[in-house]
N, C-alpha and C. Protein backbone atom coordinates (compact mmCIF):
# COMPACT_ATOMS: atom_id res chain seq x y z
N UNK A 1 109.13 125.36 114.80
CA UNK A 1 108.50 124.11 114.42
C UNK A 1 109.60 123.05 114.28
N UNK A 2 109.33 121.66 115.09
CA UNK A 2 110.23 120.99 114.67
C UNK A 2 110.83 120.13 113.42
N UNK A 3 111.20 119.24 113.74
CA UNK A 3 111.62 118.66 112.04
C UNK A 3 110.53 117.63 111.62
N UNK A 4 110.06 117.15 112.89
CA UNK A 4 109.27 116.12 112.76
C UNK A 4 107.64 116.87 112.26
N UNK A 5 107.65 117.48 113.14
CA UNK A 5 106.29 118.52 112.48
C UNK A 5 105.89 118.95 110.94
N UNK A 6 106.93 119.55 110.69
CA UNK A 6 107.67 119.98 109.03
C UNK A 6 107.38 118.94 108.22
N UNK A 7 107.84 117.55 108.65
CA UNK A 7 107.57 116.46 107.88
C UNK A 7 106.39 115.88 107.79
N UNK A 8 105.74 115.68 108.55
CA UNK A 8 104.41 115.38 109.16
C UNK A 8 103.54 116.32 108.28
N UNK A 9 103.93 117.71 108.23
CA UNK A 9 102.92 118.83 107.55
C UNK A 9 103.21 118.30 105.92
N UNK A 10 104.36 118.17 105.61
CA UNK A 10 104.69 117.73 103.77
C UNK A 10 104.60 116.67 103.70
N UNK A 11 104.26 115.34 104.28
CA UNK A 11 103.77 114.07 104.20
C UNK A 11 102.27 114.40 104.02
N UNK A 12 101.13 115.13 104.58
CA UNK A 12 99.77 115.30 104.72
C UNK A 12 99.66 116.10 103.31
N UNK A 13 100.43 117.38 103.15
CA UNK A 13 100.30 118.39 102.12
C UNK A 13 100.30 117.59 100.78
N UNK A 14 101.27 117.05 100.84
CA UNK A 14 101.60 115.37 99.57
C UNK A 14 100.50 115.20 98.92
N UNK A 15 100.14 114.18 100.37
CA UNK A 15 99.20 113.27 99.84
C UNK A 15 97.66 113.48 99.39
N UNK A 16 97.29 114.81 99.79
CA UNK A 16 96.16 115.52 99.93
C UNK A 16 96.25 116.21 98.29
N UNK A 17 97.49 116.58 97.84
CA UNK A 17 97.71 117.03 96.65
C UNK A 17 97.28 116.29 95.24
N UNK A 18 98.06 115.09 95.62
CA UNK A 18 97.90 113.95 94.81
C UNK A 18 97.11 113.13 95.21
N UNK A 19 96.00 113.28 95.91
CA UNK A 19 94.69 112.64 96.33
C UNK A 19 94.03 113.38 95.22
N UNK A 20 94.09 114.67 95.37
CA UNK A 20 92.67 115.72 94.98
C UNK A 20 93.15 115.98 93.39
N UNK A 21 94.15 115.82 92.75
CA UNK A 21 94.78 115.63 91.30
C UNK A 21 94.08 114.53 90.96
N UNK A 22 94.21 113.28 91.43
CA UNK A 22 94.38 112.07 91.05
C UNK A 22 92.52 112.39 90.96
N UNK A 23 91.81 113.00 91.95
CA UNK A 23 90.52 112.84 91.51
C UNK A 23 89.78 113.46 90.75
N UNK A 24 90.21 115.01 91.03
CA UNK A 24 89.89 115.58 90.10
C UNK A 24 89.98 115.20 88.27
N UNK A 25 91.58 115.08 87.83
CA UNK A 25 91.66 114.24 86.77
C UNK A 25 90.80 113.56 86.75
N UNK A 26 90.45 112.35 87.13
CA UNK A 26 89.52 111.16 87.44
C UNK A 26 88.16 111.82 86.76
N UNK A 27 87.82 112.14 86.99
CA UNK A 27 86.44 113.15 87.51
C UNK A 27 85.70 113.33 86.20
N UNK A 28 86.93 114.16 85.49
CA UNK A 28 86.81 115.11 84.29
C UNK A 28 87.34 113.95 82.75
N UNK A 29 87.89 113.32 83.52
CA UNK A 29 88.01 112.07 82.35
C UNK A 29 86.24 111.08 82.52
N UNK A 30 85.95 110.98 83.76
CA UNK A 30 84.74 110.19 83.78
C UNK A 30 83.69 111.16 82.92
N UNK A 31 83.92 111.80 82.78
CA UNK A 31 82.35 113.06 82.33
C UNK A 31 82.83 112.85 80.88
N UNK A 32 83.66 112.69 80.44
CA UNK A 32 84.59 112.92 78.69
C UNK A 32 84.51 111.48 78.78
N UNK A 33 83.68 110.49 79.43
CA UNK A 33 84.08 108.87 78.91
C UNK A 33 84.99 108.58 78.39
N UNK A 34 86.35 108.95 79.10
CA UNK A 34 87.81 108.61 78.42
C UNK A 34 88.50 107.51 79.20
N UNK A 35 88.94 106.60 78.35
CA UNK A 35 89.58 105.71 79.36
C UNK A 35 90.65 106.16 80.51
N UNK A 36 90.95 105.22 81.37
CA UNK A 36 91.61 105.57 83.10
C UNK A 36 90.85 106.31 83.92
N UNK A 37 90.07 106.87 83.62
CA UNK A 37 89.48 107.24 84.98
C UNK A 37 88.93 106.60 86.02
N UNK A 38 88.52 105.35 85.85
CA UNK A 38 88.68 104.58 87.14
C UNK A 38 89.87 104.58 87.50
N UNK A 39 90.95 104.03 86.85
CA UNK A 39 92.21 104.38 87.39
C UNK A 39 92.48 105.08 88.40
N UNK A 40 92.19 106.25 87.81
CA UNK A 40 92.96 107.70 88.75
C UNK A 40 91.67 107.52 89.69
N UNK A 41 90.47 107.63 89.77
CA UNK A 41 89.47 107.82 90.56
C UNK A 41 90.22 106.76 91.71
N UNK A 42 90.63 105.64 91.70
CA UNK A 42 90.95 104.60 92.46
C UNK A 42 92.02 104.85 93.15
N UNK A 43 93.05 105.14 92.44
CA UNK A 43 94.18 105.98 93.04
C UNK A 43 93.85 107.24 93.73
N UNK A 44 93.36 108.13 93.35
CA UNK A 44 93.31 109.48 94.31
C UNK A 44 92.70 109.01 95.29
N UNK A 45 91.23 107.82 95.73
CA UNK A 45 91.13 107.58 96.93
C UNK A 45 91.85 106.63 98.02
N UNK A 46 92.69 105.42 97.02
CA UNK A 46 93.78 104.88 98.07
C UNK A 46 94.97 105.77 98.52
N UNK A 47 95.16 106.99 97.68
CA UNK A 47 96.26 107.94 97.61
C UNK A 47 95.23 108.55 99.50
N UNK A 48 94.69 109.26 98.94
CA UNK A 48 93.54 109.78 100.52
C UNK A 48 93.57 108.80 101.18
N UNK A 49 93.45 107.46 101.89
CA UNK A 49 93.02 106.74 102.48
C UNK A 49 94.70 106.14 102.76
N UNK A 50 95.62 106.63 102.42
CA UNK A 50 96.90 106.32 102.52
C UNK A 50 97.39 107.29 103.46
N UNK A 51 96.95 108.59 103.77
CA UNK A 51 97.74 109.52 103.61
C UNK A 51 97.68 109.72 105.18
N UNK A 52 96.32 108.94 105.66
CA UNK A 52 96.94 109.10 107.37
C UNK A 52 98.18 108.13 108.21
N UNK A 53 97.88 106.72 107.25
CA UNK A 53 98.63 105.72 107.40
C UNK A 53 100.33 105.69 107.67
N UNK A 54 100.59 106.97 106.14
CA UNK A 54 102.03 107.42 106.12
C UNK A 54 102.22 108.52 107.10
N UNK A 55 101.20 109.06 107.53
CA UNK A 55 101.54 110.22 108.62
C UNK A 55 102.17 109.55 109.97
N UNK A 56 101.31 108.14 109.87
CA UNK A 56 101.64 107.47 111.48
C UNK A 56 103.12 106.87 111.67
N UNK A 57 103.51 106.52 110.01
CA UNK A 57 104.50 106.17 109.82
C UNK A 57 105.46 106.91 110.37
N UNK A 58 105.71 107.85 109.47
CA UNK A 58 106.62 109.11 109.48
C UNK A 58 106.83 109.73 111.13
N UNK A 59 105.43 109.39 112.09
CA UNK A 59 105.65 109.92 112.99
C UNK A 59 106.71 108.92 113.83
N UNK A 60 106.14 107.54 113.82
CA UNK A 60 107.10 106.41 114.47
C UNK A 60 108.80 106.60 114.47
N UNK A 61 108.82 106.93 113.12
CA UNK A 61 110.10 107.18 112.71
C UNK A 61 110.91 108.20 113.75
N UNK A 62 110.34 109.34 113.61
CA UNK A 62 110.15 110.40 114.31
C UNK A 62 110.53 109.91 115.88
N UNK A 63 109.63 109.74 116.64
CA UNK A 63 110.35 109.36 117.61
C UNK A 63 110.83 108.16 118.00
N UNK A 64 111.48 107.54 117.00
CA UNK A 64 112.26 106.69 117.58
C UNK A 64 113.83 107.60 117.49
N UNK A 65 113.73 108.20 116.27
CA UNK A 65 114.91 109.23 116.20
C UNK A 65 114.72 109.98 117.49
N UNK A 66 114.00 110.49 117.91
CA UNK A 66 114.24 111.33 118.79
C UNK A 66 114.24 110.31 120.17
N UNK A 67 114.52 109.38 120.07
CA UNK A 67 114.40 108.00 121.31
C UNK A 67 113.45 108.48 122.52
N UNK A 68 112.13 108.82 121.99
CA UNK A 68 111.11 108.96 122.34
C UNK A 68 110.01 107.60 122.54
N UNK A 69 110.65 106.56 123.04
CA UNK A 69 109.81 105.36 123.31
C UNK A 69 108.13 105.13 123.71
N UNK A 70 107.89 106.08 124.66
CA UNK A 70 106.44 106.37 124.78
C UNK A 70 106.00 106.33 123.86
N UNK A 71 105.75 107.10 122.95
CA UNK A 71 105.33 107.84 122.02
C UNK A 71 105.13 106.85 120.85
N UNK A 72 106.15 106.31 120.95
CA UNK A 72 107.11 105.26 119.61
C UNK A 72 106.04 104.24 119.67
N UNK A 73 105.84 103.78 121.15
CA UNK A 73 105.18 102.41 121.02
C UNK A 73 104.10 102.73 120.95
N UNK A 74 103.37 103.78 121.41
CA UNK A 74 101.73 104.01 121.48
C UNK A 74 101.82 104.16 119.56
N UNK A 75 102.50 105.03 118.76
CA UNK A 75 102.22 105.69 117.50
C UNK A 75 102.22 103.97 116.71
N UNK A 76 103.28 103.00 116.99
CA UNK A 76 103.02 101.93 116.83
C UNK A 76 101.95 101.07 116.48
N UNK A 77 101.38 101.35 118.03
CA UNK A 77 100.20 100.73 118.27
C UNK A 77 98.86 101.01 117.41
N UNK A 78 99.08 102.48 117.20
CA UNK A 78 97.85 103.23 116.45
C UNK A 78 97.82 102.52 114.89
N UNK A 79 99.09 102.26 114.39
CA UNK A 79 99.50 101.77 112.84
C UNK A 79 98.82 100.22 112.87
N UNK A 80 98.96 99.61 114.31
CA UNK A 80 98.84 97.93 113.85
C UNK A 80 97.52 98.05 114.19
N UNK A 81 96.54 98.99 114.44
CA UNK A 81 95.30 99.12 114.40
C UNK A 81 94.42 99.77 113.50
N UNK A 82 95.33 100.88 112.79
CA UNK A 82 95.00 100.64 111.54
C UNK A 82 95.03 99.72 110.20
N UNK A 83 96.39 98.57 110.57
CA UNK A 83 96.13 97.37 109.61
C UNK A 83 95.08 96.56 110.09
N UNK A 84 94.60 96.28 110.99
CA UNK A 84 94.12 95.16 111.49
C UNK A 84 92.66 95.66 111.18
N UNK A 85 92.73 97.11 111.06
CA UNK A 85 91.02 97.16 110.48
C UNK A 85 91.50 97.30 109.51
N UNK A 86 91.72 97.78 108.80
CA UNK A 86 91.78 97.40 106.92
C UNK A 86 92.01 95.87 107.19
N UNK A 87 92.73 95.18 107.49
CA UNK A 87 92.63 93.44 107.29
C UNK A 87 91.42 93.24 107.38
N UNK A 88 90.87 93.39 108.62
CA UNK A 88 89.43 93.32 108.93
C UNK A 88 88.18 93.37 107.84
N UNK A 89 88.32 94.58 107.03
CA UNK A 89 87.26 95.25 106.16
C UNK A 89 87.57 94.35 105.22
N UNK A 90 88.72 93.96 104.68
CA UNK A 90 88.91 92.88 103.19
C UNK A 90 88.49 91.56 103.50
N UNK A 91 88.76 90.92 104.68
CA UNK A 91 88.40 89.66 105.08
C UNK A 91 86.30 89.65 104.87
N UNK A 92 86.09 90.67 105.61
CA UNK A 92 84.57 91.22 105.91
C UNK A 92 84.04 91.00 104.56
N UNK A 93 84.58 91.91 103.71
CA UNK A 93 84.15 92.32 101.92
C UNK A 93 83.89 90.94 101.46
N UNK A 94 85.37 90.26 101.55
CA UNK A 94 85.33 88.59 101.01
C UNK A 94 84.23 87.97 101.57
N UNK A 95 83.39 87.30 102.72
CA UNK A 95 82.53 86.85 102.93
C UNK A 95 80.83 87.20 102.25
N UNK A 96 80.84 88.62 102.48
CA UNK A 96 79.82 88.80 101.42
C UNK A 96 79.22 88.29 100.40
């Protein structure tokens, strides 16, 4: 397995960890009406909703180290299309 793989697998493992903490906590504080659990509820899903974002990252990185340009610019491409729909969805929300 390469290095980039390895990283890619503990960037996902991460965030999936501290997604499902952050909600669980969340969860069990919402049922005990204890304060922060919106908090954490909010966090464990931007934590999830983060966690492909940093994968695309990590991969860019990835091959640019490995001066893998193909790759580099398409994995690129995939990231400024994932901002541009999240821009998209907040601009969208605001009009509502």
């Amino acid at each position: 397995m390469s290095w980039l793989e390895r990283t890619i697998g503990a960037v996902l493992r991460a965030g999936v960890i501290a997604s499902s903490l952050a909600l669980a906590v969340g969860l069990l504080l919402q049922f005990m009406h204890a304060p922060g659990a919106q908090l954490l509820l909010h966090a464990g899903i931007l934590t999830l909703l983060a966690t492909p974002v940093a994968r695309v990252v990590v991969s860019i990185v990835g091959y640019i180290h490995e001066r893998d340009w193909t790759f580099s610019t398409l994995t690129a491409i995939v990231l400024l299309e994932l901002l541009a729909s999240a821009v998209a969805a907040l601009v969208f929300k605001k009009h509502l």
